[in-house]
C-alpha atoms as a PDB file:
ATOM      1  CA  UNK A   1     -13.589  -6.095  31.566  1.00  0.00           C
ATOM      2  CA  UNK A   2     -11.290  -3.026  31.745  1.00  0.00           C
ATOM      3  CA  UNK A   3     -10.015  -1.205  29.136  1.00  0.00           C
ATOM      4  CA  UNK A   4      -6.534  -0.431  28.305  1.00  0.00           C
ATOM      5  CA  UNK A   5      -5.052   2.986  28.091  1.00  0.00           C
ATOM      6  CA  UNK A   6      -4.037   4.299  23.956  1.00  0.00           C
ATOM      7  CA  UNK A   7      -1.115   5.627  26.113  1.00  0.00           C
ATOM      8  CA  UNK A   8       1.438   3.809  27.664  1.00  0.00           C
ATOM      9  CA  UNK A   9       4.335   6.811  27.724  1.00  0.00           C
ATOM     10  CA  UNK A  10       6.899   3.919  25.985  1.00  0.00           C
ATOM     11  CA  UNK A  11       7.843   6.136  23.455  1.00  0.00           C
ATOM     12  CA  UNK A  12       8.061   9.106  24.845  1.00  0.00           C
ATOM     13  CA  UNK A  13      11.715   9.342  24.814  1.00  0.00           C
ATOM     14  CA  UNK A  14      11.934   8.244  21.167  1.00  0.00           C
ATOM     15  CA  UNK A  15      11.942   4.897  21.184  1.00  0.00           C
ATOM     16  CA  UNK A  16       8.983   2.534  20.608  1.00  0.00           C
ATOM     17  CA  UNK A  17       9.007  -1.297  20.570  1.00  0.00           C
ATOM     18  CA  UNK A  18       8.828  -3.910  17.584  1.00  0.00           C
ATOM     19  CA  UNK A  19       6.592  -7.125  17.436  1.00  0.00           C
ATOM     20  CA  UNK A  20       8.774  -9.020  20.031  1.00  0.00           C
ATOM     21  CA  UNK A  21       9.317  -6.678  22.641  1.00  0.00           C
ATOM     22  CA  UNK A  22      12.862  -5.001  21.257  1.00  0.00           C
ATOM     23  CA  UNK A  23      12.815  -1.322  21.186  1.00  0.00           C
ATOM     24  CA  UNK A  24      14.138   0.682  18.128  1.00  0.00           C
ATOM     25  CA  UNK A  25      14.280   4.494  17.882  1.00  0.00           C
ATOM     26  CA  UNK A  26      11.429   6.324  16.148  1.00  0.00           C
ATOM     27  CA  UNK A  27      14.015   7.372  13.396  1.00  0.00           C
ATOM     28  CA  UNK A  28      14.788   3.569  12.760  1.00  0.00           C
ATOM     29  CA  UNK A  29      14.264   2.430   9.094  1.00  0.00           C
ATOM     30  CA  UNK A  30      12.025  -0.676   9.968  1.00  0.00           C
ATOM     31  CA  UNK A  31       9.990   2.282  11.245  1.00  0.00           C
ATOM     32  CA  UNK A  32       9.889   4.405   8.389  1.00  0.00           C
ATOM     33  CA  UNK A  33       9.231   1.413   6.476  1.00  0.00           C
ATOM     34  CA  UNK A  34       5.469   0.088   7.978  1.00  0.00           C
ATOM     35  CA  UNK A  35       5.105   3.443   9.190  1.00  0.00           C
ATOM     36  CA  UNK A  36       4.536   4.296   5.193  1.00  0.00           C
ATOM     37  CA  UNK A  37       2.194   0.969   4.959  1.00  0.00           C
ATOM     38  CA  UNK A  38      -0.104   2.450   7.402  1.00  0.00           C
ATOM     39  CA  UNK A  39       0.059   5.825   5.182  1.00  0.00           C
ATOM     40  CA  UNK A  40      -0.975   3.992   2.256  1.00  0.00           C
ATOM     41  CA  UNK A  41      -3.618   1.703   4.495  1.00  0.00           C
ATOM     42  CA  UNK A  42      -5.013   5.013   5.570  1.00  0.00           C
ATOM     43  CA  UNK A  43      -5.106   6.616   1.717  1.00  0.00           C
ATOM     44  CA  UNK A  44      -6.655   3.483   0.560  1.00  0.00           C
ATOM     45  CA  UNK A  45      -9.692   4.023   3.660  1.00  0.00           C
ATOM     46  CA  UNK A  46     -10.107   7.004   1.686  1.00  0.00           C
ATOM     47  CA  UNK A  47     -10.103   5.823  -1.859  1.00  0.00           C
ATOM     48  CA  UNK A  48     -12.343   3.140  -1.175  1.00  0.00           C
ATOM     49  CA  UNK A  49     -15.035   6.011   0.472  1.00  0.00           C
ATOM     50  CA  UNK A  50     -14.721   7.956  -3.258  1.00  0.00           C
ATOM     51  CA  UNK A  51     -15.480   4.888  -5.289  1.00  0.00           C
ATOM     52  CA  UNK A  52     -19.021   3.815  -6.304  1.00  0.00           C
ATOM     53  CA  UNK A  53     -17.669   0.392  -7.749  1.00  0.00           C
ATOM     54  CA  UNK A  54     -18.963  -2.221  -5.155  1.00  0.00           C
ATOM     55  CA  UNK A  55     -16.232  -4.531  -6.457  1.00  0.00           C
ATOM     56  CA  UNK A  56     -13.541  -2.190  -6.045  1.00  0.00           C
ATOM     57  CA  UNK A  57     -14.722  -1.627  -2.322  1.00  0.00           C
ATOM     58  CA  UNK A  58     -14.358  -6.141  -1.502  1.00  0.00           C
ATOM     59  CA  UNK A  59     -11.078  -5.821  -3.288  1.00  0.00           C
ATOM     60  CA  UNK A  60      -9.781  -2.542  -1.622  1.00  0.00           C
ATOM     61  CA  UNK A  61     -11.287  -3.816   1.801  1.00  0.00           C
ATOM     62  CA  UNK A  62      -8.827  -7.183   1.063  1.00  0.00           C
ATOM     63  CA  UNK A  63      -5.735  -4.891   0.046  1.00  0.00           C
ATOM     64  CA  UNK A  64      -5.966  -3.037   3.212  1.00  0.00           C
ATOM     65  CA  UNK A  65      -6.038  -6.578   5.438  1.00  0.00           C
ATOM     66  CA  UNK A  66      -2.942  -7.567   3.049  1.00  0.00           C
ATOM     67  CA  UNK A  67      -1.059  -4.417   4.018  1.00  0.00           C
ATOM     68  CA  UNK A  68      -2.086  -4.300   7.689  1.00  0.00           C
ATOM     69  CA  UNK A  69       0.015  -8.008   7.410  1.00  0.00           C
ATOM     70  CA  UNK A  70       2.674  -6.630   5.995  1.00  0.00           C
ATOM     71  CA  UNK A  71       2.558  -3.801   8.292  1.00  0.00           C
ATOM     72  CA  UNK A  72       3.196  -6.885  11.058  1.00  0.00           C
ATOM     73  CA  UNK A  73       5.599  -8.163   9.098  1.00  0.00           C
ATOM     74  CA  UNK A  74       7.660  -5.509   8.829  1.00  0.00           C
ATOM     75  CA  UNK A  75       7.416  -4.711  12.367  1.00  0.00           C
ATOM     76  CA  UNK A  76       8.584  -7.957  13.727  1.00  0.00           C
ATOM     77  CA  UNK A  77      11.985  -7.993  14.420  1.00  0.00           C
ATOM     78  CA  UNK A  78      12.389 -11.491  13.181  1.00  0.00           C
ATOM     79  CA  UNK A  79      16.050 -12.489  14.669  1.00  0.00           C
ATOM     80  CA  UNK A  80      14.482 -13.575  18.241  1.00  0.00           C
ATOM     81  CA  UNK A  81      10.926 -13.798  16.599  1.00  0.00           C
ATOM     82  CA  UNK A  82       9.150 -16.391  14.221  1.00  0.00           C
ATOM     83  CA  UNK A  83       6.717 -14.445  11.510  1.00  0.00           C
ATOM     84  CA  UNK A  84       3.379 -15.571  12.314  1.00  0.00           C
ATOM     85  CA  UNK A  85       1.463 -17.034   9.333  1.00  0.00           C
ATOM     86  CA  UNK A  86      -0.803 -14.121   9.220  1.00  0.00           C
ATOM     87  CA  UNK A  87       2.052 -12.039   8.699  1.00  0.00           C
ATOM     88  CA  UNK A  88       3.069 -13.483   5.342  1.00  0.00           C
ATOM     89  CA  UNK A  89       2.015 -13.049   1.845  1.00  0.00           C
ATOM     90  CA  UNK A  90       1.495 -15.738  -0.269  1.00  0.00           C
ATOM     91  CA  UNK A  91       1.594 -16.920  -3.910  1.00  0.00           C
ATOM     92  CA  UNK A  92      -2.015 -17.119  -3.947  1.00  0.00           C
ATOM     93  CA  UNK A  93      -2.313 -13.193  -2.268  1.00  0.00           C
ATOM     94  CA  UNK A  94       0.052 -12.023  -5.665  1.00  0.00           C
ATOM     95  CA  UNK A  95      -1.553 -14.118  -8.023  1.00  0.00           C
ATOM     96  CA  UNK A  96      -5.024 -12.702  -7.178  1.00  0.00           C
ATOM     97  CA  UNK A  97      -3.302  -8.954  -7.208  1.00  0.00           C
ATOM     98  CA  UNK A  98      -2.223  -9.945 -10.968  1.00  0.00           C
ATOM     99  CA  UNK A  99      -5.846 -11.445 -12.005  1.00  0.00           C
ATOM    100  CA  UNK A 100      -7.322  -8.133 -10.374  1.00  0.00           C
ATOM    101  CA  UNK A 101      -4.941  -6.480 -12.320  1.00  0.00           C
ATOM    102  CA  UNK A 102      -5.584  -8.099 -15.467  1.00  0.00           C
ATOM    103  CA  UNK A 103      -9.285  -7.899 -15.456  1.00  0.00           C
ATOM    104  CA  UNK A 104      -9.171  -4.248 -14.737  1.00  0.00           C
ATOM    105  CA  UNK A 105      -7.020  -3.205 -17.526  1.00  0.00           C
ATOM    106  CA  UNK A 106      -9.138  -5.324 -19.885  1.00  0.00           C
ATOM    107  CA  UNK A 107     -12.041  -3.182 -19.396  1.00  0.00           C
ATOM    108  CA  UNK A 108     -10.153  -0.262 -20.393  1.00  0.00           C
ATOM    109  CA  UNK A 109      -8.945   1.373 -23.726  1.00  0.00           C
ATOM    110  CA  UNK A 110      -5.320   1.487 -24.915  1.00  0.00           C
ATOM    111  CA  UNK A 111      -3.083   4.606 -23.145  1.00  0.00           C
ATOM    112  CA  UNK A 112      -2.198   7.112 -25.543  1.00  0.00           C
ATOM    113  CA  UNK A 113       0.565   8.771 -23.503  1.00  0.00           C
ATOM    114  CA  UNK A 114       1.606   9.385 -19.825  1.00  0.00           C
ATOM    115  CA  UNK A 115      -1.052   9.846 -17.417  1.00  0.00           C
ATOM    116  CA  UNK A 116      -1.054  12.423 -15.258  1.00  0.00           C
ATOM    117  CA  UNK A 117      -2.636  12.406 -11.578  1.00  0.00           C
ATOM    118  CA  UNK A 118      -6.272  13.555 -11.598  1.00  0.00           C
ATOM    119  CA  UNK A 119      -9.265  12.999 -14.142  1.00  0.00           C
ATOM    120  CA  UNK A 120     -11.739  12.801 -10.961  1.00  0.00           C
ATOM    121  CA  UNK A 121     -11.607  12.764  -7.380  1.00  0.00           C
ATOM    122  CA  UNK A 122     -11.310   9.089  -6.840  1.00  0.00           C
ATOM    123  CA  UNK A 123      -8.107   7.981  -9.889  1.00  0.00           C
ATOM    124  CA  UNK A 124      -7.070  11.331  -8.371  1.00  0.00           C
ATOM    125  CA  UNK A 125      -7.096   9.658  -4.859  1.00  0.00           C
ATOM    126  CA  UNK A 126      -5.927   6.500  -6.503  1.00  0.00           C
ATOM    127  CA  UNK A 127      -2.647   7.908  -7.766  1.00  0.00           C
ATOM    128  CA  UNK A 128      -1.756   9.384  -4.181  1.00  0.00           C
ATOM    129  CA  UNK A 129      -2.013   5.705  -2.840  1.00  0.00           C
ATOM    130  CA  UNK A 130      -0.002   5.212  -6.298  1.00  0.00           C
ATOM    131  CA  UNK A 131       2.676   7.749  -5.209  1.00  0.00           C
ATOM    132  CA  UNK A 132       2.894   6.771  -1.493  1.00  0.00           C
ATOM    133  CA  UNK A 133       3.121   2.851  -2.410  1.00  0.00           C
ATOM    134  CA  UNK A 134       5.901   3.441  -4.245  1.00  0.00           C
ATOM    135  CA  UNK A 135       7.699   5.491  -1.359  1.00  0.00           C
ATOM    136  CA  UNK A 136       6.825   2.552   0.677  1.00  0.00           C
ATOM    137  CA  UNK A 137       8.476   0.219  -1.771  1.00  0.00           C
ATOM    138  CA  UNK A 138      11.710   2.210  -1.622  1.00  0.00           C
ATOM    139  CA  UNK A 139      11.244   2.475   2.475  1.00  0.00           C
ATOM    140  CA  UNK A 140      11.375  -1.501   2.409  1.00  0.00           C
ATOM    141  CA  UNK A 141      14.224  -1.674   0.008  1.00  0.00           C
ATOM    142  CA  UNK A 142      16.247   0.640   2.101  1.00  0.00           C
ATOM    143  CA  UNK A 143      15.326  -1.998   4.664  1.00  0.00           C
ATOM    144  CA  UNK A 144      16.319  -4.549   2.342  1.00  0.00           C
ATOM    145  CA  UNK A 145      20.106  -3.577   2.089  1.00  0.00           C
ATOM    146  CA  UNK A 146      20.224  -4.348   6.367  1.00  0.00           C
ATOM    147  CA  UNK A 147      18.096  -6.984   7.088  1.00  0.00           C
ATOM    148  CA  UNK A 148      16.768 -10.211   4.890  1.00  0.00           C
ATOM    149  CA  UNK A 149      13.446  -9.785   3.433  1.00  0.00           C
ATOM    150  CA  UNK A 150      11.143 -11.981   2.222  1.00  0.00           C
ATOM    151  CA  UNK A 151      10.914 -11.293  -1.675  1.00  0.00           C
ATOM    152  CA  UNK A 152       7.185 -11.938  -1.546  1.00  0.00           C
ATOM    153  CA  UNK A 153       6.511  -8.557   0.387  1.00  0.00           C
ATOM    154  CA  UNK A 154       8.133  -6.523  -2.621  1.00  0.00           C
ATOM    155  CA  UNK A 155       6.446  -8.370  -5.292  1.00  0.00           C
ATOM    156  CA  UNK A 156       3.123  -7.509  -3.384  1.00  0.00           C
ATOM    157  CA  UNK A 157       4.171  -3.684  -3.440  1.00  0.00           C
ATOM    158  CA  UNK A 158       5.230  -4.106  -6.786  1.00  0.00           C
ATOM    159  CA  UNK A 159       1.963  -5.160  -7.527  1.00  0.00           C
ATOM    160  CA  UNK A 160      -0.163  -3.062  -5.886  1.00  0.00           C
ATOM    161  CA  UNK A 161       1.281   0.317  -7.245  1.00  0.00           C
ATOM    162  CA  UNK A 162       0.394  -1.206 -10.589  1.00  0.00           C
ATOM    163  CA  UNK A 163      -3.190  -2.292  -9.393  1.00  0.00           C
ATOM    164  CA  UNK A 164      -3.957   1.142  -8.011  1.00  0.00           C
ATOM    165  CA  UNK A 165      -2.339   2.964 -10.999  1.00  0.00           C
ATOM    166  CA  UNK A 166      -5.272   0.491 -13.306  1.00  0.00           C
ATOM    167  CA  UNK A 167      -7.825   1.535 -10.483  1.00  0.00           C
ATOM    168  CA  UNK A 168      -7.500   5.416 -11.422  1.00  0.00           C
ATOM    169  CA  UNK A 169      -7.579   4.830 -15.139  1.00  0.00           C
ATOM    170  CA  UNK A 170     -11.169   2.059 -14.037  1.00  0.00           C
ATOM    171  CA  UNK A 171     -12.252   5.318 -12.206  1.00  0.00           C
ATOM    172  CA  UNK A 172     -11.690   8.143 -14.601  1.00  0.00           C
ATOM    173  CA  UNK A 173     -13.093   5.048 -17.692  1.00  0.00           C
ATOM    174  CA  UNK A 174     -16.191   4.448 -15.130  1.00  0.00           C
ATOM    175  CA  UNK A 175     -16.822   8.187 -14.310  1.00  0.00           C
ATOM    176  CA  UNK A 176     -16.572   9.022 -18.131  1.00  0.00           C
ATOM    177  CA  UNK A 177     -14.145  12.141 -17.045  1.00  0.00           C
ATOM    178  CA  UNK A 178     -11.391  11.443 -19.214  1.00  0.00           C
ATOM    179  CA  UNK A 179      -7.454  10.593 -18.662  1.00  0.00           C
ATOM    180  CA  UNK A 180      -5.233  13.980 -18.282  1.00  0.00           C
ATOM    181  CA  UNK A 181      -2.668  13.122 -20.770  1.00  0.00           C
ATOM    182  CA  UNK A 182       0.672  14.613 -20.138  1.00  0.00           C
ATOM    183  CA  UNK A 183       1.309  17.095 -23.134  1.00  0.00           C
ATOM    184  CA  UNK A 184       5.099  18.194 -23.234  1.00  0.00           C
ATOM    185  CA  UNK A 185       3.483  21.405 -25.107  1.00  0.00           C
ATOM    186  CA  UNK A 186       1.563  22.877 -22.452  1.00  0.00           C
ATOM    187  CA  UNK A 187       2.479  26.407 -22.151  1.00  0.00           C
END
């Protein structure tokens, strides 16, 4: 069995090409838009190294297959195409988000004001897969005004900024560190 090359030299002129075959320039929202899933895929690699909560790692590990389908989803062009199933999310995939959610948040104590990014090195971590989620959410909304979009991918984003946003506050509550609470006094 022979390998195949990481290089093919397609896209050296700019242009690369969708699930499908079409080819899109670089600069092409659809683009920007799973190019800022695979961002947050790769952040979330990283969080789940930081984390000593087994638990966190299965449901991390399952976020990351989730967003690796959206990643296909968003990069199949699907005028000439038809989504494979793998490349959907479905009720069951946002329900779970909302249970992980829920359980999460139960563990923890009430917020007493705006959290700020930090605490320890993994809700630090958390809050930049917070951050770049919720780029990625505007990426695929910008999408949204030029192509139809199944609603179910933007709940899922939705979702997950709030999931890893209750992940950082889990950390800091696990780690006994402490919240940074914003304080409009700081001088």
């Amino acid at each position: 069995m022979r390998k195949s090359k990481l290089y093919t030299g397609g896209g050296d002129s700019g242009t690369t090409s969708l699930v499908g075959g079409h080819r899109v320039p670089k600069s092409n929202q659809r683009l920007e838009a799973f190019g800022t899933i695979d961002e947050l895929n790769a952040w979330i690699g990283l969080l789940i190294t930081e984390t000593d909560d087994t638990k966190l790692h299965g449901l991390m590990l399952c976020v990351q297959h989730h967003l690796f389908a959206v990643g296909s989803y968003l990069a199949t062009d699907p005028v000439p195409n038809h989504l494979k199933p793998e490349s959907r999310i479905t009720p069951s995939v946002l329900r779970q988000l909302e249970q992980e959610i829920d359980l999460l948040d139960s563990e923890l104590p009430e917020m007493k004001g705006f959290v700020l990014p930090g605490g320890c090195r993994s809700a630090a971590i958390a809050h930049v897969c917070r951050t770049v989620c919720r780029r990625a959410e505007r990426q695929i909304c910008r999408l949204k005004d030029d192509v139809r979009m199944d609603d179910s991918v933007m709940v899922f984003i939705n979702r997950l900024s709030d999931l890893l946003f209750v992940i950082a506050r889990h950390e800091c509550f696990m780690k006994n560190t402490g919240e940074i609470i914003w304080d409009n006094t700081c001088k």
